[in-house]
PDB file of N, CA and C in Angstrom:
ATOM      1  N   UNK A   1       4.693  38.299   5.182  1.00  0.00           N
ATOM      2  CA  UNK A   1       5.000  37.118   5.940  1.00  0.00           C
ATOM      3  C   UNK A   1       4.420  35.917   5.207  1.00  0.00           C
ATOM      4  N   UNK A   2       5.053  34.664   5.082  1.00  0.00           N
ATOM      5  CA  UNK A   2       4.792  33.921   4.259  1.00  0.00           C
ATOM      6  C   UNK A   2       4.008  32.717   5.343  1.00  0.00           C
ATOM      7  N   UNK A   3       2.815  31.958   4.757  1.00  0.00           N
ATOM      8  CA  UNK A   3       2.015  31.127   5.047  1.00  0.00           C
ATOM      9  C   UNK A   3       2.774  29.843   5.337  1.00  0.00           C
ATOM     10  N   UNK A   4       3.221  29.036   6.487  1.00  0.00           N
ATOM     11  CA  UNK A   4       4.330  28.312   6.882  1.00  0.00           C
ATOM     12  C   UNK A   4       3.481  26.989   6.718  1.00  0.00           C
ATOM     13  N   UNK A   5       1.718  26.786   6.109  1.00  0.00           N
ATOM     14  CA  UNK A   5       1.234  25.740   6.353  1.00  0.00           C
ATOM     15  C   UNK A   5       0.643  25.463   4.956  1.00  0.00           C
ATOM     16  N   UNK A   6       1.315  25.965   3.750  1.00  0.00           N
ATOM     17  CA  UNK A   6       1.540  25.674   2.706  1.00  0.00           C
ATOM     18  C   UNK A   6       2.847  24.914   2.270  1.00  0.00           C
ATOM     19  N   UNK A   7       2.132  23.589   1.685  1.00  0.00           N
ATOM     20  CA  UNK A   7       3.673  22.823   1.871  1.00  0.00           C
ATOM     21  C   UNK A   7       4.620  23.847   0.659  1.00  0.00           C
ATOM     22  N   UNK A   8       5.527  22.797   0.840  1.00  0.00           N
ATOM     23  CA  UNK A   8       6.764  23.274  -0.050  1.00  0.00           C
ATOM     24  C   UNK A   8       7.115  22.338  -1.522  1.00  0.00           C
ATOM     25  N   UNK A   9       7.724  22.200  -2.064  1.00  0.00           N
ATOM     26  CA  UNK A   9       7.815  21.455  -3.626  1.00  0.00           C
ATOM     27  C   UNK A   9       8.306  20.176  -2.952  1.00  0.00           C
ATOM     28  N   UNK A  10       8.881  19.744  -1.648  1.00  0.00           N
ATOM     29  CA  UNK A  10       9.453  18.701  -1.572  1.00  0.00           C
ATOM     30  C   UNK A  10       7.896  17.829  -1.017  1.00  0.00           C
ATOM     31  N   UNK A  11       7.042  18.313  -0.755  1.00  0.00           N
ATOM     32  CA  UNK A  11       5.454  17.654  -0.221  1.00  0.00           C
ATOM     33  C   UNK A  11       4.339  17.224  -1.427  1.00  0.00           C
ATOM     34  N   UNK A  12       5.288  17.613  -2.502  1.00  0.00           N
ATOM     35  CA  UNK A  12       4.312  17.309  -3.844  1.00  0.00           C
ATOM     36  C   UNK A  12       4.587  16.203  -4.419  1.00  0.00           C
ATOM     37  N   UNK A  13       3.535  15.596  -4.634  1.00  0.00           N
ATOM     38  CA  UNK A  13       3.309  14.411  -6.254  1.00  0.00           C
ATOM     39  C   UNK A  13       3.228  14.933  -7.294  1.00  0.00           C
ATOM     40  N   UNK A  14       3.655  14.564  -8.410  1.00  0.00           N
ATOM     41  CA  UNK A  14       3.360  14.832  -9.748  1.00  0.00           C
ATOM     42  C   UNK A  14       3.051  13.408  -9.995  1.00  0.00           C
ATOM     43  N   UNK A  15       1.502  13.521 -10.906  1.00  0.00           N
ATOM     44  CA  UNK A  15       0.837  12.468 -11.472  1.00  0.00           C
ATOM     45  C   UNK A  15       0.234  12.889 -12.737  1.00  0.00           C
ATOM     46  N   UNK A  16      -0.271  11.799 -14.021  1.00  0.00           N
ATOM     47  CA  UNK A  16      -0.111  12.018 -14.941  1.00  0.00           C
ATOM     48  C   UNK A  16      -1.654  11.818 -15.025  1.00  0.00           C
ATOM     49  N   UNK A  17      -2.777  12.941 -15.361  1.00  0.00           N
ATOM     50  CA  UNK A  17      -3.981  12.334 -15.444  1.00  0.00           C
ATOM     51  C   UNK A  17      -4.861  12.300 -16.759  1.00  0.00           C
ATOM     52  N   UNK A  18      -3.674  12.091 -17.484  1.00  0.00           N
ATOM     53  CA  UNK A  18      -4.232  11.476 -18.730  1.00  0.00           C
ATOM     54  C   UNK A  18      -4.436  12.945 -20.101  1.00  0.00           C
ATOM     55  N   UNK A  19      -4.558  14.093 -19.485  1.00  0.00           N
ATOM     56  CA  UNK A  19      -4.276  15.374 -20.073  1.00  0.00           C
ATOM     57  C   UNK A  19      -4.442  16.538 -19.498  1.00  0.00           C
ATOM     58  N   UNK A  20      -3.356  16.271 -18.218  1.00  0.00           N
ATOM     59  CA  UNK A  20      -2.670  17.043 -17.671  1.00  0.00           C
ATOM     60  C   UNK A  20      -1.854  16.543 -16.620  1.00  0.00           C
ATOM     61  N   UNK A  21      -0.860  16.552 -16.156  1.00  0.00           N
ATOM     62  CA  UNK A  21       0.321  16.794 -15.224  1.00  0.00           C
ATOM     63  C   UNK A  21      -0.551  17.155 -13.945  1.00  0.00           C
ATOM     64  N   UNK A  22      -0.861  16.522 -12.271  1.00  0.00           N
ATOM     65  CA  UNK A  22      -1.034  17.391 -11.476  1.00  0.00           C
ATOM     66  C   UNK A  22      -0.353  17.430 -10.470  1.00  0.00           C
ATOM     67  N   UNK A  23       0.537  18.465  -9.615  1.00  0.00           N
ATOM     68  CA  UNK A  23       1.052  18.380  -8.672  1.00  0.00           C
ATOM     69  C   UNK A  23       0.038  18.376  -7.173  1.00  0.00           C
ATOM     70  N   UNK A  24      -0.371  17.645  -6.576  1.00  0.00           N
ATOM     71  CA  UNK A  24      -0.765  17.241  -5.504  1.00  0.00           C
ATOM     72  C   UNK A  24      -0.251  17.502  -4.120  1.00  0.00           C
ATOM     73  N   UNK A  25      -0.807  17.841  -3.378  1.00  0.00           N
ATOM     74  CA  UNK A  25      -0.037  17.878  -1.680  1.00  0.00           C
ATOM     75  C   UNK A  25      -0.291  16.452  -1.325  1.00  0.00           C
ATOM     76  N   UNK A  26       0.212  15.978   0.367  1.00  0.00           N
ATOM     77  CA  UNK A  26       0.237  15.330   0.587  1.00  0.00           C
ATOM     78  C   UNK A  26      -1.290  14.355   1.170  1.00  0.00           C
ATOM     79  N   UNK A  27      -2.350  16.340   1.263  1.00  0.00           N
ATOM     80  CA  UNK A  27      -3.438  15.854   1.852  1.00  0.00           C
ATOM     81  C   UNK A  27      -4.208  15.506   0.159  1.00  0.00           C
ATOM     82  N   UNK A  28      -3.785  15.499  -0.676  1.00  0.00           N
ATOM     83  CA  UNK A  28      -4.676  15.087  -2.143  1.00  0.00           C
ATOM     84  C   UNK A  28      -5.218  16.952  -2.765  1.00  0.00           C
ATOM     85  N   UNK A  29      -4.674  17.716  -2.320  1.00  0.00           N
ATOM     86  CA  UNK A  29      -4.558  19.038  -2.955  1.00  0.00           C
ATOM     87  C   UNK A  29      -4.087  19.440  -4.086  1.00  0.00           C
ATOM     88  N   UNK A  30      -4.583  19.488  -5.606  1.00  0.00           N
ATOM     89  CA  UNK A  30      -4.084  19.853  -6.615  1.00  0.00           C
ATOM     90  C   UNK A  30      -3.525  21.407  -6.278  1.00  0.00           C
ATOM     91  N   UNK A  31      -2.404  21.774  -6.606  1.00  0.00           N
ATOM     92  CA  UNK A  31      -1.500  22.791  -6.156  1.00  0.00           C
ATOM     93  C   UNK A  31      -1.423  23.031  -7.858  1.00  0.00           C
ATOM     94  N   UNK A  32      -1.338  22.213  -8.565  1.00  0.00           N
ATOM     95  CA  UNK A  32      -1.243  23.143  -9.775  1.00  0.00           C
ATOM     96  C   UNK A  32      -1.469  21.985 -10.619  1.00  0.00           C
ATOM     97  N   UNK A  33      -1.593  22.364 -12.170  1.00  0.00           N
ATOM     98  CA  UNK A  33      -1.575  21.526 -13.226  1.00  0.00           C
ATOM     99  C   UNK A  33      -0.794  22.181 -14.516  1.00  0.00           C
ATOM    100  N   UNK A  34      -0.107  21.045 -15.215  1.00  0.00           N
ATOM    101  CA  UNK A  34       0.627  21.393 -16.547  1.00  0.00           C
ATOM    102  C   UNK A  34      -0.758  20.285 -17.711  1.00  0.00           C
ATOM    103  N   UNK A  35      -1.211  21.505 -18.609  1.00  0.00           N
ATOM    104  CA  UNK A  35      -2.421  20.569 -19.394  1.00  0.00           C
ATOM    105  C   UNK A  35      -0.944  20.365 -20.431  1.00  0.00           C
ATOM    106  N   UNK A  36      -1.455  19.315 -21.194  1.00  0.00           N
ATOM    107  CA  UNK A  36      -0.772  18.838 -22.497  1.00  0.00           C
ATOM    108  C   UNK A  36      -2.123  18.296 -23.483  1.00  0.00           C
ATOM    109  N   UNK A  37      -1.390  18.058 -25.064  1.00  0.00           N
ATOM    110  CA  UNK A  37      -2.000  17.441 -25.782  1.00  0.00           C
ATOM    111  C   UNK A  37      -1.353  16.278 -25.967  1.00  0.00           C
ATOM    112  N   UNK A  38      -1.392  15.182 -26.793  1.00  0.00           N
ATOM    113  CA  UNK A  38      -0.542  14.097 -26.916  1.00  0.00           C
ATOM    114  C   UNK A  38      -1.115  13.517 -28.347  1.00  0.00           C
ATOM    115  N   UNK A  39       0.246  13.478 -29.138  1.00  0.00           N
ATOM    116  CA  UNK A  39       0.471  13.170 -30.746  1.00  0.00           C
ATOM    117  C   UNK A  39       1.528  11.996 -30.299  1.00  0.00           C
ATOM    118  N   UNK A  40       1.385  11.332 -31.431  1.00  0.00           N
ATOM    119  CA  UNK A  40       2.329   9.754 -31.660  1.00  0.00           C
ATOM    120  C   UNK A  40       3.729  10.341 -31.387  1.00  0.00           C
ATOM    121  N   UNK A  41       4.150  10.154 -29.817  1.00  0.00           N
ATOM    122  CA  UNK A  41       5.700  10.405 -30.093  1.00  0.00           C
ATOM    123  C   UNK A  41       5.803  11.976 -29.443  1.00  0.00           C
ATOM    124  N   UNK A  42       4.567  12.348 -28.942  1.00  0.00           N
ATOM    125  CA  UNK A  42       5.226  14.210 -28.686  1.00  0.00           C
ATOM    126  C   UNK A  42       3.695  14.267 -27.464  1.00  0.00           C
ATOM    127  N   UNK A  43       4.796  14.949 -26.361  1.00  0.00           N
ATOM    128  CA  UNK A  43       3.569  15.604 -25.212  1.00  0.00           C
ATOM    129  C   UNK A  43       3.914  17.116 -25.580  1.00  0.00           C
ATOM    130  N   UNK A  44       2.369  17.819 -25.912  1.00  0.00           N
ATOM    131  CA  UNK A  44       2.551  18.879 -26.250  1.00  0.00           C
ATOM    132  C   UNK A  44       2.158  19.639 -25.214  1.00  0.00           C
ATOM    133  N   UNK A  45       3.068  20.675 -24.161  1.00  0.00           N
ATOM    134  CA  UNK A  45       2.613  21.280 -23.228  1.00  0.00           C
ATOM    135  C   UNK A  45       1.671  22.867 -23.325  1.00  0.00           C
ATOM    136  N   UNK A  46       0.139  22.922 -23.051  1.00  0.00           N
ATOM    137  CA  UNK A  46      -0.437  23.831 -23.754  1.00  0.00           C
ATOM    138  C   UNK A  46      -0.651  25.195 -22.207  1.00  0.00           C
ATOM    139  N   UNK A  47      -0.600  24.865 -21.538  1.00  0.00           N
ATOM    140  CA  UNK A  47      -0.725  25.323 -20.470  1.00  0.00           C
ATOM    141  C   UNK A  47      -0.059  24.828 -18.969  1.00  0.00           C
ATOM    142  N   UNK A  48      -0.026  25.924 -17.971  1.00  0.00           N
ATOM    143  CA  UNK A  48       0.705  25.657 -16.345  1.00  0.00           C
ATOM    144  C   UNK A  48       0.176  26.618 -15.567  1.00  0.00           C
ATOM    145  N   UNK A  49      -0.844  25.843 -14.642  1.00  0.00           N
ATOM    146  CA  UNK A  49      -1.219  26.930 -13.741  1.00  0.00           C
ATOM    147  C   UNK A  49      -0.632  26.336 -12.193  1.00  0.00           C
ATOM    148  N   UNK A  50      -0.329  27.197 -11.008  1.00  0.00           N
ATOM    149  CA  UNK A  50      -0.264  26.759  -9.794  1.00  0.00           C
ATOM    150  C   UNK A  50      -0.972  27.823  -9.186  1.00  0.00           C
ATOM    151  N   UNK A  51      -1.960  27.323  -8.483  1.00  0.00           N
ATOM    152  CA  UNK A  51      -2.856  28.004  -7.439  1.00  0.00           C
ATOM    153  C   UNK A  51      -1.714  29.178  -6.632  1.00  0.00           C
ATOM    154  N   UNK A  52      -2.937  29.927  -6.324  1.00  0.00           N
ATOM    155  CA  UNK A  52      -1.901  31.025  -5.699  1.00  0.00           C
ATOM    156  C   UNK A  52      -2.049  30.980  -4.293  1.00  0.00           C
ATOM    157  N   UNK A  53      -2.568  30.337  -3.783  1.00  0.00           N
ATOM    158  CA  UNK A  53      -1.998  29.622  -2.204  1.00  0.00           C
ATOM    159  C   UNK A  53      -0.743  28.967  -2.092  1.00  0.00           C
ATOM    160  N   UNK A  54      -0.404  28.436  -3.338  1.00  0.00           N
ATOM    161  CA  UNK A  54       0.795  27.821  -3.212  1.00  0.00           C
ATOM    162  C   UNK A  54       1.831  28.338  -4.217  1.00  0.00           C
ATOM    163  N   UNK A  55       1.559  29.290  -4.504  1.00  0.00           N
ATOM    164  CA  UNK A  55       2.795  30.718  -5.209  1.00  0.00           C
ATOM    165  C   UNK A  55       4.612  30.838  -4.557  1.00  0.00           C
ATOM    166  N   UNK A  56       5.225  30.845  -5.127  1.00  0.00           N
ATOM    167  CA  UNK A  56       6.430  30.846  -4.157  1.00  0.00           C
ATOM    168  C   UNK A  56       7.243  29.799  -3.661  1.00  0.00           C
ATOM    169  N   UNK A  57       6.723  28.802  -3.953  1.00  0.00           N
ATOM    170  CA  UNK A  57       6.923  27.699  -2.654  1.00  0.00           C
ATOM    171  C   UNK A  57       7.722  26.852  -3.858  1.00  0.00           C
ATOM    172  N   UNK A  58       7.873  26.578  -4.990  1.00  0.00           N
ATOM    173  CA  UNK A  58       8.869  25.785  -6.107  1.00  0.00           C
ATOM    174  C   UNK A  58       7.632  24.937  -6.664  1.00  0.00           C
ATOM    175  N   UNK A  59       6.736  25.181  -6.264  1.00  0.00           N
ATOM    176  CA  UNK A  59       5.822  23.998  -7.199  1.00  0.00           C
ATOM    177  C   UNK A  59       5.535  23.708  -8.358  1.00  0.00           C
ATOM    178  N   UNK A  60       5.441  24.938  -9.467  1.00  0.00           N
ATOM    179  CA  UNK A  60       5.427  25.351 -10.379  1.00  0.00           C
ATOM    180  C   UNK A  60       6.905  24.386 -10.959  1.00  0.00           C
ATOM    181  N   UNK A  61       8.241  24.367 -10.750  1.00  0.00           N
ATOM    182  CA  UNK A  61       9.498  23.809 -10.868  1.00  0.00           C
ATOM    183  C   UNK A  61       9.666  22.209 -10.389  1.00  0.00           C
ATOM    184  N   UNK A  62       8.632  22.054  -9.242  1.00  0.00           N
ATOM    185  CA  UNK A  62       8.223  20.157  -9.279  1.00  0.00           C
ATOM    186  C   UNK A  62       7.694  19.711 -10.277  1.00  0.00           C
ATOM    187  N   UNK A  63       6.535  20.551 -10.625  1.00  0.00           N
ATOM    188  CA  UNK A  63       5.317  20.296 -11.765  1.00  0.00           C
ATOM    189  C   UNK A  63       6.120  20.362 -12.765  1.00  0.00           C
ATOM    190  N   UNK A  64       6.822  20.965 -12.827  1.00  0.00           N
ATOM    191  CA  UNK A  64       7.454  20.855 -14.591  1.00  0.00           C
ATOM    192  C   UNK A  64       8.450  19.799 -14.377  1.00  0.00           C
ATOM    193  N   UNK A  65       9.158  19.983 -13.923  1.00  0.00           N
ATOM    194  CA  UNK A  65      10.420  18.657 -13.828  1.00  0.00           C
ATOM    195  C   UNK A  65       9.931  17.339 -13.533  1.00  0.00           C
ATOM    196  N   UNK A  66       8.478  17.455 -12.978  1.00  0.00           N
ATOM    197  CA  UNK A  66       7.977  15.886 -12.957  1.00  0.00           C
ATOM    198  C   UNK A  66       7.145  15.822 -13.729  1.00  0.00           C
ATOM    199  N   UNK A  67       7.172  16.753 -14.758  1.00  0.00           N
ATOM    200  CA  UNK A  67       6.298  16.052 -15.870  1.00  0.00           C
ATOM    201  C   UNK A  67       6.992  15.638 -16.986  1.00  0.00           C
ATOM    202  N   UNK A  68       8.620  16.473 -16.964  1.00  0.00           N
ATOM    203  CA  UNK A  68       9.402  16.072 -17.753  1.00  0.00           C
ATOM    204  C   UNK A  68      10.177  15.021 -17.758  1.00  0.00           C
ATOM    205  N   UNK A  69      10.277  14.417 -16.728  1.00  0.00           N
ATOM    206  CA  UNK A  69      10.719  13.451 -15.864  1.00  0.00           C
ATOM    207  C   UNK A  69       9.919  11.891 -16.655  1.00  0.00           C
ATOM    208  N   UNK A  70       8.448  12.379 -16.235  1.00  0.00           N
ATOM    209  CA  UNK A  70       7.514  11.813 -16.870  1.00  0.00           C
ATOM    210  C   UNK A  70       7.505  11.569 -18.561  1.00  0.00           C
ATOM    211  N   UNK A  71       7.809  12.203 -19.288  1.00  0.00           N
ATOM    212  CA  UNK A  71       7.654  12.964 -20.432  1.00  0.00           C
ATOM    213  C   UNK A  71       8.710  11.812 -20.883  1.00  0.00           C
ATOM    214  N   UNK A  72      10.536  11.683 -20.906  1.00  0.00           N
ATOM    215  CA  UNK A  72      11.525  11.464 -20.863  1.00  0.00           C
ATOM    216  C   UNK A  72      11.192   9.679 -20.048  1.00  0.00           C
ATOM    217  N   UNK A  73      10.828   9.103 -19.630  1.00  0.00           N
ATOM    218  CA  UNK A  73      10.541   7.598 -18.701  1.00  0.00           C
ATOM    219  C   UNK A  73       9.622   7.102 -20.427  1.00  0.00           C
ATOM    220  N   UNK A  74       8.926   7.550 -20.850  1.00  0.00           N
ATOM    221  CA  UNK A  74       8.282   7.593 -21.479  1.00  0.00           C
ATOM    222  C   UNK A  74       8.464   7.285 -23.321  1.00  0.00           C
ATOM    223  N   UNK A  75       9.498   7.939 -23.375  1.00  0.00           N
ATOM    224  CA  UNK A  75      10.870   8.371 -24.657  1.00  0.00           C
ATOM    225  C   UNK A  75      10.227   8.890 -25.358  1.00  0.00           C
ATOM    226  N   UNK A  76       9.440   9.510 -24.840  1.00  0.00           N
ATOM    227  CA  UNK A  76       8.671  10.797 -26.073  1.00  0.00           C
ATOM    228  C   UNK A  76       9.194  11.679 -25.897  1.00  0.00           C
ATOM    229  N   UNK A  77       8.875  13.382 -26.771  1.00  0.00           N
ATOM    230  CA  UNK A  77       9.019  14.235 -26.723  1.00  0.00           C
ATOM    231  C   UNK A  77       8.472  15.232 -26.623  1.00  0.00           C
ATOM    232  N   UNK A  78       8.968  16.537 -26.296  1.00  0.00           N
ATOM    233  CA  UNK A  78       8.174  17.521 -25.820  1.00  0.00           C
ATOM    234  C   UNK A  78       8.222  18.629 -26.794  1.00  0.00           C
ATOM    235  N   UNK A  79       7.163  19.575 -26.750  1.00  0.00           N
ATOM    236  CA  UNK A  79       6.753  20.782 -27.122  1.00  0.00           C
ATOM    237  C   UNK A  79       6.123  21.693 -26.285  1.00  0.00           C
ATOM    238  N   UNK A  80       7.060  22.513 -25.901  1.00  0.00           N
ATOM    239  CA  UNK A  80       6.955  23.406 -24.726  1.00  0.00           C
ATOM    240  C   UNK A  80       6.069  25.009 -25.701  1.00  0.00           C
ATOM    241  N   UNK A  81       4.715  24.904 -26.018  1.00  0.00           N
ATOM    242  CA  UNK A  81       3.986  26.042 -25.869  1.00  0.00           C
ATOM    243  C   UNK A  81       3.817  26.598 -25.063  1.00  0.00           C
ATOM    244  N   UNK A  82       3.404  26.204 -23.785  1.00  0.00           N
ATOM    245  CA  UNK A  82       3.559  26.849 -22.569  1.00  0.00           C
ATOM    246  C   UNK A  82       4.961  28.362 -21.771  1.00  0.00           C
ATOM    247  N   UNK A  83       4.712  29.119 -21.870  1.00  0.00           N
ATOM    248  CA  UNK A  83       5.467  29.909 -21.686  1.00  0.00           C
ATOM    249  C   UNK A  83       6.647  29.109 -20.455  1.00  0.00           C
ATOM    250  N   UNK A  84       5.711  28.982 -19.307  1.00  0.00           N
ATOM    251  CA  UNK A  84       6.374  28.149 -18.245  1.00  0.00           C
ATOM    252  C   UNK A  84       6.778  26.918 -18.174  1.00  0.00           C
ATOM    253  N   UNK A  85       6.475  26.047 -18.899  1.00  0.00           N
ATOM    254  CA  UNK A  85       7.506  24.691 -19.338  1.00  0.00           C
ATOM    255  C   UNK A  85       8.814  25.104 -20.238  1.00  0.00           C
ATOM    256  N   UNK A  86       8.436  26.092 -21.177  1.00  0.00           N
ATOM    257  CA  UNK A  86       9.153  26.226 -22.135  1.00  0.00           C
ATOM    258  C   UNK A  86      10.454  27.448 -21.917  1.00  0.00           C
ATOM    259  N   UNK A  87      10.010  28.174 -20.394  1.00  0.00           N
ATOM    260  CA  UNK A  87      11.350  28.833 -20.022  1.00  0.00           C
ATOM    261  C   UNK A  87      12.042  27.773 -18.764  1.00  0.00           C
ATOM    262  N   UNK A  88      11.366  26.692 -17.924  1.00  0.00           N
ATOM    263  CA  UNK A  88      11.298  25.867 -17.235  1.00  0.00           C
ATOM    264  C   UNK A  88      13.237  24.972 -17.840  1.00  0.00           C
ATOM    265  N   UNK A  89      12.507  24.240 -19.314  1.00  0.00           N
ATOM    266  CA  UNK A  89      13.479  23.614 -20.153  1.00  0.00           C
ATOM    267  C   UNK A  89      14.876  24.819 -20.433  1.00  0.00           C
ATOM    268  N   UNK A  90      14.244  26.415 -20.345  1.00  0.00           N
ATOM    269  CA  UNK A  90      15.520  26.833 -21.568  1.00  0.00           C
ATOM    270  C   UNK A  90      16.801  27.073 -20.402  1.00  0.00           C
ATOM    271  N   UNK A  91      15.947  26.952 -18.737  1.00  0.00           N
ATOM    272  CA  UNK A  91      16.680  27.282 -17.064  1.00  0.00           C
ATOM    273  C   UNK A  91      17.683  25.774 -17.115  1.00  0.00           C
ATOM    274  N   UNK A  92      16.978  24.934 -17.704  1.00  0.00           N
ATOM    275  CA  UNK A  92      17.666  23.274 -16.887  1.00  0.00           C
ATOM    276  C   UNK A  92      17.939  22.765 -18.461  1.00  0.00           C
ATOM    277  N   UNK A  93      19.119  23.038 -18.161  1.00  0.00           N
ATOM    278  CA  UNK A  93      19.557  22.322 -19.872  1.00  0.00           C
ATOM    279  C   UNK A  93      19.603  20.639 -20.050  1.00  0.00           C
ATOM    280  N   UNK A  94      19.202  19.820 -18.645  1.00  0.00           N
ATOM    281  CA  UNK A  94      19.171  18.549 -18.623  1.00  0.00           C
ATOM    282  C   UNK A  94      17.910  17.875 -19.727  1.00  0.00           C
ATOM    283  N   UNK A  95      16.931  19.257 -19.798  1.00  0.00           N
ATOM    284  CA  UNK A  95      15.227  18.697 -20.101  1.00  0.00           C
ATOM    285  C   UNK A  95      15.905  19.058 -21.693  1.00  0.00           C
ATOM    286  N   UNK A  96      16.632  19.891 -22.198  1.00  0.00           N
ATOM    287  CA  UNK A  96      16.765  20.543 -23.301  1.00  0.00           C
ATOM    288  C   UNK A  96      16.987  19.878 -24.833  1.00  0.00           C
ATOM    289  N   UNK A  97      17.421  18.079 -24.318  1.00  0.00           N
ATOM    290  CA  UNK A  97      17.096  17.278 -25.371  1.00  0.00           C
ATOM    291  C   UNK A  97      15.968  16.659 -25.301  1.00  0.00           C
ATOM    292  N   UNK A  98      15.112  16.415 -24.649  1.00  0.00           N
ATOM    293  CA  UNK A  98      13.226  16.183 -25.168  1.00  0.00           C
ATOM    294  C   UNK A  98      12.823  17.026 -25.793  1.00  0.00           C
ATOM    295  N   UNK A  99      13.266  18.247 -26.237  1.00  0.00           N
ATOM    296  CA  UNK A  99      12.339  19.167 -26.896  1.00  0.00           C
ATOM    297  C   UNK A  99      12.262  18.967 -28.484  1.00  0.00           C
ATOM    298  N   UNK A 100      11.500  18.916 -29.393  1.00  0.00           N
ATOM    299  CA  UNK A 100      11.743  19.021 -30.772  1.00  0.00           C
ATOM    300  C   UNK A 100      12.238  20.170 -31.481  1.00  0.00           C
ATOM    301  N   UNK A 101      12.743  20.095 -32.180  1.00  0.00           N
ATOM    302  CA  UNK A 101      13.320  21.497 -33.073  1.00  0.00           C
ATOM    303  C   UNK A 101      12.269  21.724 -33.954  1.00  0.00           C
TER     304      UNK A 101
END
């Protein structure tokens, strides 16, 4: 039975804190983080964790799309090391030109 007082991906912020991505609830709850590095021109994604209170729920898929979101506002580019950014991009072919070859 699933925990009904765990928000859902539509209750999250994604904010940029300088080296890392955090998705936030509404009460100021980091629900997860995407770490990056940052080179002239490239956010390099090195890691993605989402707490496992909030497992299931799409957050993991806010956090990435609002960091890419972020990433792309920005006109830089990405490098998806991260297993989960980097299958995130290969699901949504919209993110699939920020990436470098």
């Amino acid at each position: 039975m699933s925990d009904s007082s765990a928000p859902s991906a539509s209750t999250v912020t994604v904010t940029d804190e300088g080296d890392r991505f955090e998705a936030r609830t509404d009460d100021g709850t980091v629900a997860g983080f995407a770490a990056y590095e940052r080179t002239p021109g490239t956010v390099i994604f090195t890691h993605t964790e989402v707490d496992p209170a909030f497992e299931g729920r799409g957050v993991g898929s806010a956090l990435a799309a609002g960091a890419l979101d972020a990433v792309r506002a920005s006109g830089e580019r990405v490098v998806a090391l991260c297993p989960f950014v980097r299958a995130y991009i290969r699901r949504h072919p919209e993110y699939q030109d920020l990436t470098t070859r």
